[in-house]
PDB file of N, CA and C in Angstrom:
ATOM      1  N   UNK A   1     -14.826-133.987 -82.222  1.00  0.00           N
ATOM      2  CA  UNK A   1     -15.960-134.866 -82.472  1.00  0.00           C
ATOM      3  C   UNK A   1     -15.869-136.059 -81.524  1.00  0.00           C
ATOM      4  N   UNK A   2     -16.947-136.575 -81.050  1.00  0.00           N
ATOM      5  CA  UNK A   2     -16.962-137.513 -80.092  1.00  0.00           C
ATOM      6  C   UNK A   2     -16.771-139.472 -81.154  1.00  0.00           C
ATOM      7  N   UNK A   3     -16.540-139.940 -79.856  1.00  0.00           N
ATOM      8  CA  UNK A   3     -15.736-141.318 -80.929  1.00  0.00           C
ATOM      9  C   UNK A   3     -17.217-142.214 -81.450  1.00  0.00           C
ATOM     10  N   UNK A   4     -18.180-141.829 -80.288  1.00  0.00           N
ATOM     11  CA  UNK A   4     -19.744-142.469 -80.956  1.00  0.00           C
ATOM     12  C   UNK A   4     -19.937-141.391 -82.274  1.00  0.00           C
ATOM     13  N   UNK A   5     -19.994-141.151 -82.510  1.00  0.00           N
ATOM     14  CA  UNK A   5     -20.411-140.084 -83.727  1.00  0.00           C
ATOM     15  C   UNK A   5     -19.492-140.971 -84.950  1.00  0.00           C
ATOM     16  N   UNK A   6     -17.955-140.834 -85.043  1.00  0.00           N
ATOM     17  CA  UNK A   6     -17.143-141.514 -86.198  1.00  0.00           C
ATOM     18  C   UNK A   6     -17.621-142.706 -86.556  1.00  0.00           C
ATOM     19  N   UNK A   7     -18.547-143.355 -85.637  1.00  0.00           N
ATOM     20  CA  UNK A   7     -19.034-144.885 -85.667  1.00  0.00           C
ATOM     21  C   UNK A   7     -20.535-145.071 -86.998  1.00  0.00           C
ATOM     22  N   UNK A   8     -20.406-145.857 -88.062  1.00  0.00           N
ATOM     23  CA  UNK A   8     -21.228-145.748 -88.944  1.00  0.00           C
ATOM     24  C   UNK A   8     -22.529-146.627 -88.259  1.00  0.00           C
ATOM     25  N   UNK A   9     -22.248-146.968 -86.838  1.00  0.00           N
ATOM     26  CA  UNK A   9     -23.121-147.957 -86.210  1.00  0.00           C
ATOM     27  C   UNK A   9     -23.986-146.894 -85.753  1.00  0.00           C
ATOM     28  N   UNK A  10     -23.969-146.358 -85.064  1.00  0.00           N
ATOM     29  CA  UNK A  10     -24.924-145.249 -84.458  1.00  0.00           C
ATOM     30  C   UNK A  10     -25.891-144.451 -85.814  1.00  0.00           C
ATOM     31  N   UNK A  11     -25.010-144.198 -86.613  1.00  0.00           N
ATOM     32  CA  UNK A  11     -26.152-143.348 -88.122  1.00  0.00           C
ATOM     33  C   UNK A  11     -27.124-144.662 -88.209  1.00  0.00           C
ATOM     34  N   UNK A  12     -27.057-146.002 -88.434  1.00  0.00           N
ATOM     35  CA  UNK A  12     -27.109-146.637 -89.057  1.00  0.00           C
ATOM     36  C   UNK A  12     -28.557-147.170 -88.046  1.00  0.00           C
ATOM     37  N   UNK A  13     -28.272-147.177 -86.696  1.00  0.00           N
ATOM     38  CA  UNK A  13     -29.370-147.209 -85.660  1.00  0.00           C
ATOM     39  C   UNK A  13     -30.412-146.535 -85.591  1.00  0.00           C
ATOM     40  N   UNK A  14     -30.312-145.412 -86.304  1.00  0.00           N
ATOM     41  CA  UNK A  14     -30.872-144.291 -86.131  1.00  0.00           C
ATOM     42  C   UNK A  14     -31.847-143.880 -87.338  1.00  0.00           C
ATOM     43  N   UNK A  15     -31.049-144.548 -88.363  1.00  0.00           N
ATOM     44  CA  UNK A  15     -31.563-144.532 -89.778  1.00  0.00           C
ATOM     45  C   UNK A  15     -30.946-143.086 -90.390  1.00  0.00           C
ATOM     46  N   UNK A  16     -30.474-143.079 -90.399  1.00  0.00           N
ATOM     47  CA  UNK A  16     -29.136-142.117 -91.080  1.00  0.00           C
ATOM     48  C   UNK A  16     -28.577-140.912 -90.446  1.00  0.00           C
ATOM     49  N   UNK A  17     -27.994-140.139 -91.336  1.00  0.00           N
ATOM     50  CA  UNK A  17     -27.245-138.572 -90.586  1.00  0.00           C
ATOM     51  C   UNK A  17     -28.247-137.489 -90.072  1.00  0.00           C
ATOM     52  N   UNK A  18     -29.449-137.415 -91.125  1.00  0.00           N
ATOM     53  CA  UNK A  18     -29.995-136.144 -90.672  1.00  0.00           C
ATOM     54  C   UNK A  18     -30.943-136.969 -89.779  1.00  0.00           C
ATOM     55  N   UNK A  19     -31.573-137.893 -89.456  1.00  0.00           N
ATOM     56  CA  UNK A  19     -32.478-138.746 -88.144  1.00  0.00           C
ATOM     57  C   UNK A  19     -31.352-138.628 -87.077  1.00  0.00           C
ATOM     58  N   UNK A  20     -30.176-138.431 -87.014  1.00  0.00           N
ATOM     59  CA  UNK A  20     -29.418-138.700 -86.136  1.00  0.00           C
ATOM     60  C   UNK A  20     -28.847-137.265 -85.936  1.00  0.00           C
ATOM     61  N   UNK A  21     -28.739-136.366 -86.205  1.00  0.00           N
ATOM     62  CA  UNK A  21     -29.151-134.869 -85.798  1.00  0.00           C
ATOM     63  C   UNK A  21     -29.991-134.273 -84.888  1.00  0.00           C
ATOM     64  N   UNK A  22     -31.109-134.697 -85.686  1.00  0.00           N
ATOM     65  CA  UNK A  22     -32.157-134.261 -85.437  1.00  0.00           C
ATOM     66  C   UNK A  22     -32.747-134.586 -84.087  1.00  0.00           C
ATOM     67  N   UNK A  23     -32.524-136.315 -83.748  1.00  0.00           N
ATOM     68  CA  UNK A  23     -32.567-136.571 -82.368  1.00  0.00           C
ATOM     69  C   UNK A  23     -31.856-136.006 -81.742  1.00  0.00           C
ATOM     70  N   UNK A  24     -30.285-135.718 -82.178  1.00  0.00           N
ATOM     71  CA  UNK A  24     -29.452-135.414 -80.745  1.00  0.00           C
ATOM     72  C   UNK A  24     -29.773-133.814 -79.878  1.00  0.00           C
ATOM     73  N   UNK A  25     -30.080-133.110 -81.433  1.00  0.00           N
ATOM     74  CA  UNK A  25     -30.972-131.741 -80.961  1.00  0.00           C
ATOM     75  C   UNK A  25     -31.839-131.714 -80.861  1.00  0.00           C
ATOM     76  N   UNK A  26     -32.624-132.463 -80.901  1.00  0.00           N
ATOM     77  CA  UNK A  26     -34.280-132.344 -80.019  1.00  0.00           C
ATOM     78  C   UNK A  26     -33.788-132.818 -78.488  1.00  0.00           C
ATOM     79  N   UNK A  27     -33.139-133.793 -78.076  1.00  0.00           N
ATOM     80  CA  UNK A  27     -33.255-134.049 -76.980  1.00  0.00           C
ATOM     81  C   UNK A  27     -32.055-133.314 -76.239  1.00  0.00           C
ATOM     82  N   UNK A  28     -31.119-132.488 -77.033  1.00  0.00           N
ATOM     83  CA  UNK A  28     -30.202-131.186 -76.222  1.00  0.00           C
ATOM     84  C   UNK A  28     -31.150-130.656 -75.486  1.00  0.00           C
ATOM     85  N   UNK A  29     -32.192-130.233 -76.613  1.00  0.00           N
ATOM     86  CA  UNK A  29     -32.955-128.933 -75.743  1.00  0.00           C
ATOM     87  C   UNK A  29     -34.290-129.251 -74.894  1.00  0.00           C
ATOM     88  N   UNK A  30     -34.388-130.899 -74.904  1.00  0.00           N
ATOM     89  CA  UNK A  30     -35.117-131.518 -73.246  1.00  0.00           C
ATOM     90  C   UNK A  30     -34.290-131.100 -72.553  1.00  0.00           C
ATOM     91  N   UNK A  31     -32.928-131.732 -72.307  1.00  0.00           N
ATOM     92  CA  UNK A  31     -32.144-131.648 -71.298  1.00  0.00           C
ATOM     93  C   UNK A  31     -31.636-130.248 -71.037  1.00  0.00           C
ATOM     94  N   UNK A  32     -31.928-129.299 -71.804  1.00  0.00           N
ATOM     95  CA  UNK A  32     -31.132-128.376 -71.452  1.00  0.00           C
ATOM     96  C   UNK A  32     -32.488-127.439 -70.447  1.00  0.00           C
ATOM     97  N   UNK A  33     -33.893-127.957 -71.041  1.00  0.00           N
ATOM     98  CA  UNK A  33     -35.012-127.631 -70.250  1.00  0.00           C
ATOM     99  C   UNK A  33     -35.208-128.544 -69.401  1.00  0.00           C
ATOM    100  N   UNK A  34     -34.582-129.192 -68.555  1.00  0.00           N
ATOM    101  CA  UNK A  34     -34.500-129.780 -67.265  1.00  0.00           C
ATOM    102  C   UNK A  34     -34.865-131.361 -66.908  1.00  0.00           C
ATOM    103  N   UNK A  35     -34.873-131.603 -68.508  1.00  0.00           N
ATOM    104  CA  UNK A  35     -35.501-133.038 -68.453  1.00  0.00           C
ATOM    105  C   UNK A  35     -34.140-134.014 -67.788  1.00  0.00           C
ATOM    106  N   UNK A  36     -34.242-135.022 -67.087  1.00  0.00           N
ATOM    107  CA  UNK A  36     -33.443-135.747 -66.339  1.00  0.00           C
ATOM    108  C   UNK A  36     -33.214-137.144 -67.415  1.00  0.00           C
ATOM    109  N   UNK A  37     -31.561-137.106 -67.155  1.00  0.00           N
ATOM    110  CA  UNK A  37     -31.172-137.982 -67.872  1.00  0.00           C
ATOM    111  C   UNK A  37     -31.563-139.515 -67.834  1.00  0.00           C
ATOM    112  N   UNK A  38     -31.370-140.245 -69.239  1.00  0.00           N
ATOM    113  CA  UNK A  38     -32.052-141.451 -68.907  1.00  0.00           C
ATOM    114  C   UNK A  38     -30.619-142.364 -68.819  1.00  0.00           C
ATOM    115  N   UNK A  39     -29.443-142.506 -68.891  1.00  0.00           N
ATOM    116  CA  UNK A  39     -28.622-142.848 -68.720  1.00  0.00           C
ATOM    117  C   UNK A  39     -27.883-142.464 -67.157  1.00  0.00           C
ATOM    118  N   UNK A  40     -27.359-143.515 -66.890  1.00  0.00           N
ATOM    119  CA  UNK A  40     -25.981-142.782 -65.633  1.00  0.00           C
ATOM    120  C   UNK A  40     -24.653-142.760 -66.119  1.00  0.00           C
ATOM    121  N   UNK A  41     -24.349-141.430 -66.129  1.00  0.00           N
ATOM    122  CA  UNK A  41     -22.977-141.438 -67.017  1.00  0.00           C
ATOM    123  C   UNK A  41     -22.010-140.668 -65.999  1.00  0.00           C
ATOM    124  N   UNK A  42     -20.956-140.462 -65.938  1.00  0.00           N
ATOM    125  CA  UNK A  42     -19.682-139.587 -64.967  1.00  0.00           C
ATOM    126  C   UNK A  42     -19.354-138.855 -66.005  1.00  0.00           C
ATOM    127  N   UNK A  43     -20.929-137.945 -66.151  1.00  0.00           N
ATOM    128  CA  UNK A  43     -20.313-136.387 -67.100  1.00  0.00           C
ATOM    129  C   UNK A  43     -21.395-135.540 -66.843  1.00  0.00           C
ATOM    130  N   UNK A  44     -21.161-134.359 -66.718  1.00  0.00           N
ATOM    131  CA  UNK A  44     -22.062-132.864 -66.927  1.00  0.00           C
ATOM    132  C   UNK A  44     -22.702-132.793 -68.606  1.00  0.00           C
ATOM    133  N   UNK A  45     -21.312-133.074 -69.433  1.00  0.00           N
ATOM    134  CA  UNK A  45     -21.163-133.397 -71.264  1.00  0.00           C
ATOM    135  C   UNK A  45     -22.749-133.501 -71.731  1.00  0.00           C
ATOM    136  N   UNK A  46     -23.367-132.624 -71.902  1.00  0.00           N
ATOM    137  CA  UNK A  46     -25.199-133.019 -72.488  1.00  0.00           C
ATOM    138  C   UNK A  46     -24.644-133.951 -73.896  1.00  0.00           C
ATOM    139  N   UNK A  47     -23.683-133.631 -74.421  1.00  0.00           N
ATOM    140  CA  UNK A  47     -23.734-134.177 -75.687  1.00  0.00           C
ATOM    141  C   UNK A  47     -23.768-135.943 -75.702  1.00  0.00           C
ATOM    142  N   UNK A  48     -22.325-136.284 -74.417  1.00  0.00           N
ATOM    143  CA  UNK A  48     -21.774-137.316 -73.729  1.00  0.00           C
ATOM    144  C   UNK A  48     -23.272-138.406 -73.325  1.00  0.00           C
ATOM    145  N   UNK A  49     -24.424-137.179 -72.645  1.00  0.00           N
ATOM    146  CA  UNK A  49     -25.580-138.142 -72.194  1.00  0.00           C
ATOM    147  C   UNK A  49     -26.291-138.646 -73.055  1.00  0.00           C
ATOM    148  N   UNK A  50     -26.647-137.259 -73.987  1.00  0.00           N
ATOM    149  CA  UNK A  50     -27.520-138.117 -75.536  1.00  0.00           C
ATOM    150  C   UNK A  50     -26.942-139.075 -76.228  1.00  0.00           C
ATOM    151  N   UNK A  51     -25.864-138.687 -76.824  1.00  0.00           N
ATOM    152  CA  UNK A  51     -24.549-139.694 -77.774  1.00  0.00           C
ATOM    153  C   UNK A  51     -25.053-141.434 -76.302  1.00  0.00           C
ATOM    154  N   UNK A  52     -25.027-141.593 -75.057  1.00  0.00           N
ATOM    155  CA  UNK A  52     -25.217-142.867 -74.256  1.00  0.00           C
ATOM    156  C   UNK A  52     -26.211-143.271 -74.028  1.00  0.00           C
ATOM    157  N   UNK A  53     -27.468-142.305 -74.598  1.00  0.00           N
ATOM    158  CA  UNK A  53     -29.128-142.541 -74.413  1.00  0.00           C
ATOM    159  C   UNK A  53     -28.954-143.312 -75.692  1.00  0.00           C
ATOM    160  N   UNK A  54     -28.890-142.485 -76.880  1.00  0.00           N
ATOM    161  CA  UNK A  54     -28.989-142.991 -77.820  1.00  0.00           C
ATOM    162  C   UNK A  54     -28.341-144.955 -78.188  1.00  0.00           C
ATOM    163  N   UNK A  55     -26.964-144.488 -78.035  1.00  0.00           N
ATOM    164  CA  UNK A  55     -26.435-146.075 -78.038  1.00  0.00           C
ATOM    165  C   UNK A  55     -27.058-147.493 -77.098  1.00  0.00           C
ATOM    166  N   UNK A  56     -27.155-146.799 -75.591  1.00  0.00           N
ATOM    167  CA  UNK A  56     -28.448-148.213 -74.860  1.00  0.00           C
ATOM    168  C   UNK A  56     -29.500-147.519 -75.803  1.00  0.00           C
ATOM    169  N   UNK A  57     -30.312-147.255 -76.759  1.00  0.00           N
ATOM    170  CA  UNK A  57     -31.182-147.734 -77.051  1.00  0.00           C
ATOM    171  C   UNK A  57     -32.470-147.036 -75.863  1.00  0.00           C
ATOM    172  N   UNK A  58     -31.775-146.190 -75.448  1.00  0.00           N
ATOM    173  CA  UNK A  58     -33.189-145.171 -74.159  1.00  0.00           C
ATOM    174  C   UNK A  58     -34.090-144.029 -75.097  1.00  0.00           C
ATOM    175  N   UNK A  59     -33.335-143.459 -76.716  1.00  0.00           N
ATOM    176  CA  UNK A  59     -34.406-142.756 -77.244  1.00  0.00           C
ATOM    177  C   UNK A  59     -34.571-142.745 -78.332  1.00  0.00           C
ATOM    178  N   UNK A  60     -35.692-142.993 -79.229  1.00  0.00           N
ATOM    179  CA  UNK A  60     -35.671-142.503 -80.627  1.00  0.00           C
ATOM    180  C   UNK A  60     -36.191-141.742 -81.125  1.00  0.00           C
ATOM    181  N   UNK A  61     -36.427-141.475 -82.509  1.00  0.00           N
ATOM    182  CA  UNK A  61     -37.938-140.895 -82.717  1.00  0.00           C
ATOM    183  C   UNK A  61     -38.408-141.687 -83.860  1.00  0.00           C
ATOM    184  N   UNK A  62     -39.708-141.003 -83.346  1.00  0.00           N
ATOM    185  CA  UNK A  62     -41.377-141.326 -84.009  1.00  0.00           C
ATOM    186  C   UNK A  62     -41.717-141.331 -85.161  1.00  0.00           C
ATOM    187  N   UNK A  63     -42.350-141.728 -85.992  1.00  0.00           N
ATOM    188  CA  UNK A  63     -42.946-141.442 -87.573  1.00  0.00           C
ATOM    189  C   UNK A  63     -43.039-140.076 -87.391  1.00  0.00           C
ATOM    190  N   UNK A  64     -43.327-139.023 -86.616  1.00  0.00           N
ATOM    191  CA  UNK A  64     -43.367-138.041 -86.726  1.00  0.00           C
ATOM    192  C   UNK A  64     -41.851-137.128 -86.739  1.00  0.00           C
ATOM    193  N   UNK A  65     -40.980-137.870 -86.532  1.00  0.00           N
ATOM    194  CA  UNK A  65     -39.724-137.003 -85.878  1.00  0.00           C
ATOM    195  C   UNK A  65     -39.930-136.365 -84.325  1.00  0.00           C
ATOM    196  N   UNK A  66     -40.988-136.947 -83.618  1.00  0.00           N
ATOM    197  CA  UNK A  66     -40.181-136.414 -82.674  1.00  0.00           C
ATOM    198  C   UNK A  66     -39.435-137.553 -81.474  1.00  0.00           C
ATOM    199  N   UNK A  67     -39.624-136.999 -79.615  1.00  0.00           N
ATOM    200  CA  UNK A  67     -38.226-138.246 -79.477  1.00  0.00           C
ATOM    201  C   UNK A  67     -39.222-139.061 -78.788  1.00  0.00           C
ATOM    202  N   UNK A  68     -38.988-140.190 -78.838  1.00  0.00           N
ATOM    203  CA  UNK A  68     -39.933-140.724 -77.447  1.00  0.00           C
ATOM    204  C   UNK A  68     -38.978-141.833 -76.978  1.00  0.00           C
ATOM    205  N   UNK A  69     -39.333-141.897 -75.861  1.00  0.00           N
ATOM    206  CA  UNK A  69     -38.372-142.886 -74.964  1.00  0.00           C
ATOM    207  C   UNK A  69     -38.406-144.534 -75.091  1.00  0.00           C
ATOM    208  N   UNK A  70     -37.842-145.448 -74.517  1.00  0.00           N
ATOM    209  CA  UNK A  70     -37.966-146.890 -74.060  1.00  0.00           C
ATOM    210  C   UNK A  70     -39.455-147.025 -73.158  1.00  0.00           C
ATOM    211  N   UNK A  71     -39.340-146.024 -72.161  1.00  0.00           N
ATOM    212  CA  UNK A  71     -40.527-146.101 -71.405  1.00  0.00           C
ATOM    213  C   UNK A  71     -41.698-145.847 -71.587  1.00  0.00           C
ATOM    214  N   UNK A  72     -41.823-144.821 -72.985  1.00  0.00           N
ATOM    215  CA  UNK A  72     -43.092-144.228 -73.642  1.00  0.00           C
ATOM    216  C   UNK A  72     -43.341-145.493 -74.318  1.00  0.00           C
ATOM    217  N   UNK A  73     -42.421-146.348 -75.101  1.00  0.00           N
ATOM    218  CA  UNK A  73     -43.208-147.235 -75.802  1.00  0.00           C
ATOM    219  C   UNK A  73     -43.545-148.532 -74.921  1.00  0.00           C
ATOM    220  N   UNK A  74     -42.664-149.004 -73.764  1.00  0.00           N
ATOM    221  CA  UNK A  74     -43.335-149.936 -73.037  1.00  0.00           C
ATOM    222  C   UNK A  74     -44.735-149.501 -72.304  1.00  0.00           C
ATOM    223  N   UNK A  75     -45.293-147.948 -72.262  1.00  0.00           N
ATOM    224  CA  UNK A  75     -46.353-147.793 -71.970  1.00  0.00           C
ATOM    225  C   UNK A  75     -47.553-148.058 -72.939  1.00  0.00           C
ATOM    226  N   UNK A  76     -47.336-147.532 -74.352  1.00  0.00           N
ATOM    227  CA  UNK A  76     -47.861-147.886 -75.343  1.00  0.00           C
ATOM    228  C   UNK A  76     -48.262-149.370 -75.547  1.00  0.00           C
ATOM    229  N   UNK A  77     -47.243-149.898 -75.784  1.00  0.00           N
ATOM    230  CA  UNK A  77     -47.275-152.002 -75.929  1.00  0.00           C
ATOM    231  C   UNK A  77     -48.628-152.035 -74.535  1.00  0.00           C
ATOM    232  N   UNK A  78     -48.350-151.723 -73.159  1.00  0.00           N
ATOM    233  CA  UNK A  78     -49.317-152.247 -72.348  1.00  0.00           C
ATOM    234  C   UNK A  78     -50.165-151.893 -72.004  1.00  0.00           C
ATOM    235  N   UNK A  79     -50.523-150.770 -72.827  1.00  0.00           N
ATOM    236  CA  UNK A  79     -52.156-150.144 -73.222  1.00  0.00           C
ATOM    237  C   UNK A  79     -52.820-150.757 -74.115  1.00  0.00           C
ATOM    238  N   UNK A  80     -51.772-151.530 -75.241  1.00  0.00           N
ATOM    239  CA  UNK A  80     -52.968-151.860 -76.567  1.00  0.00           C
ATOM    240  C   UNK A  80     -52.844-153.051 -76.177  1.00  0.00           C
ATOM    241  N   UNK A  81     -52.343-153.879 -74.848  1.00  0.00           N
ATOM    242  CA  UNK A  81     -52.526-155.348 -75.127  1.00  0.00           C
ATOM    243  C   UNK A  81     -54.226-155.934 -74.605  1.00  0.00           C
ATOM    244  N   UNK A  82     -54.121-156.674 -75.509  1.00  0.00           N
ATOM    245  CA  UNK A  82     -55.678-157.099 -75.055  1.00  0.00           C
ATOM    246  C   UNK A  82     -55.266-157.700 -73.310  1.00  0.00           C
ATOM    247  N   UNK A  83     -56.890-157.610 -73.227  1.00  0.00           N
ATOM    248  CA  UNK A  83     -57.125-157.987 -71.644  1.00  0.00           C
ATOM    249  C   UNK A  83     -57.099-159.372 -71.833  1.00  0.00           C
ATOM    250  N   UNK A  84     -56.716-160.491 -70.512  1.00  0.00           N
ATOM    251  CA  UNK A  84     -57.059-161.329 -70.439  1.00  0.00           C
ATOM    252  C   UNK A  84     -58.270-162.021 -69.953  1.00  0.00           C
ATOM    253  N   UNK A  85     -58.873-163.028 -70.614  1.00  0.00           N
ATOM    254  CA  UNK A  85     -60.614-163.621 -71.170  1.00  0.00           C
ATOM    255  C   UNK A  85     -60.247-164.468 -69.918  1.00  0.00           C
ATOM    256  N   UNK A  86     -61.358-164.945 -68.742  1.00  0.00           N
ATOM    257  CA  UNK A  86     -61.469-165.669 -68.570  1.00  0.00           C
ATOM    258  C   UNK A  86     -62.433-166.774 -69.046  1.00  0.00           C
ATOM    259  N   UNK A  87     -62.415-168.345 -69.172  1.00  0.00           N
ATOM    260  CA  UNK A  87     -62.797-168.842 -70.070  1.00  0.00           C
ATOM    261  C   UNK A  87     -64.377-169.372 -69.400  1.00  0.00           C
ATOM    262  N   UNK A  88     -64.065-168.679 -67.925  1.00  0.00           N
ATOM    263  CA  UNK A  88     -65.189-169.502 -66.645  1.00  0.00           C
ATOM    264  C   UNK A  88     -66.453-167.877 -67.366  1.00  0.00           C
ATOM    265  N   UNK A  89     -66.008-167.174 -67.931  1.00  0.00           N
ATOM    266  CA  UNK A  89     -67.454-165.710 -68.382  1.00  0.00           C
ATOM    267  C   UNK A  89     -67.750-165.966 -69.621  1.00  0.00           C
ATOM    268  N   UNK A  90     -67.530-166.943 -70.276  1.00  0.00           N
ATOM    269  CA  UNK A  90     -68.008-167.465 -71.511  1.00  0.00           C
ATOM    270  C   UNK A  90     -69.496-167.825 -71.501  1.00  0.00           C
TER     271      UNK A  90
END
């Protein structure tokens, strides 16, 4: 078993054991379908990359269960932000 896993910090990030499953095998089988890692790590280890996505904080999931990234939601935030008013088109 890997030493992030024994850590009650990571369940606890994640919002428990089976949310924290469930991510690490949904995003095995991105990576194992060719999706490119979001971490830089000095390992081949798929487990090693998710277990270091997960801890920076690069994936979670959704009200739905599934995974979405850091970058999916900074796209989200700067789609729904309102536009800025100028006050001179009033």
């Amino acid at each position: 078993m890997l030493e992030e896993l024994k850590e009650e910090e990571i369940v606890n990030k994640i919002g428990g054991r089976f949310k924290l499953s469930t991510l690490i095998q949904k995003r095995l089988v991105q990576l194992n379908q060719g999706s490119r890692a979001l971490v830089s790590v000095d390992t081949h280890d798929k487990m090693s990359i998710v277990l270091q996505e997960i801890v920076q904080d690069k994936i979670f999931l959704n009200m739905e269960n599934e995974i979405e990234t850091i970058d999916d939601l900074d796209a989200i935030v700067a789609a729904s932000e309102a536009p800025e008013l100028d006050p001179s088109d009033l």
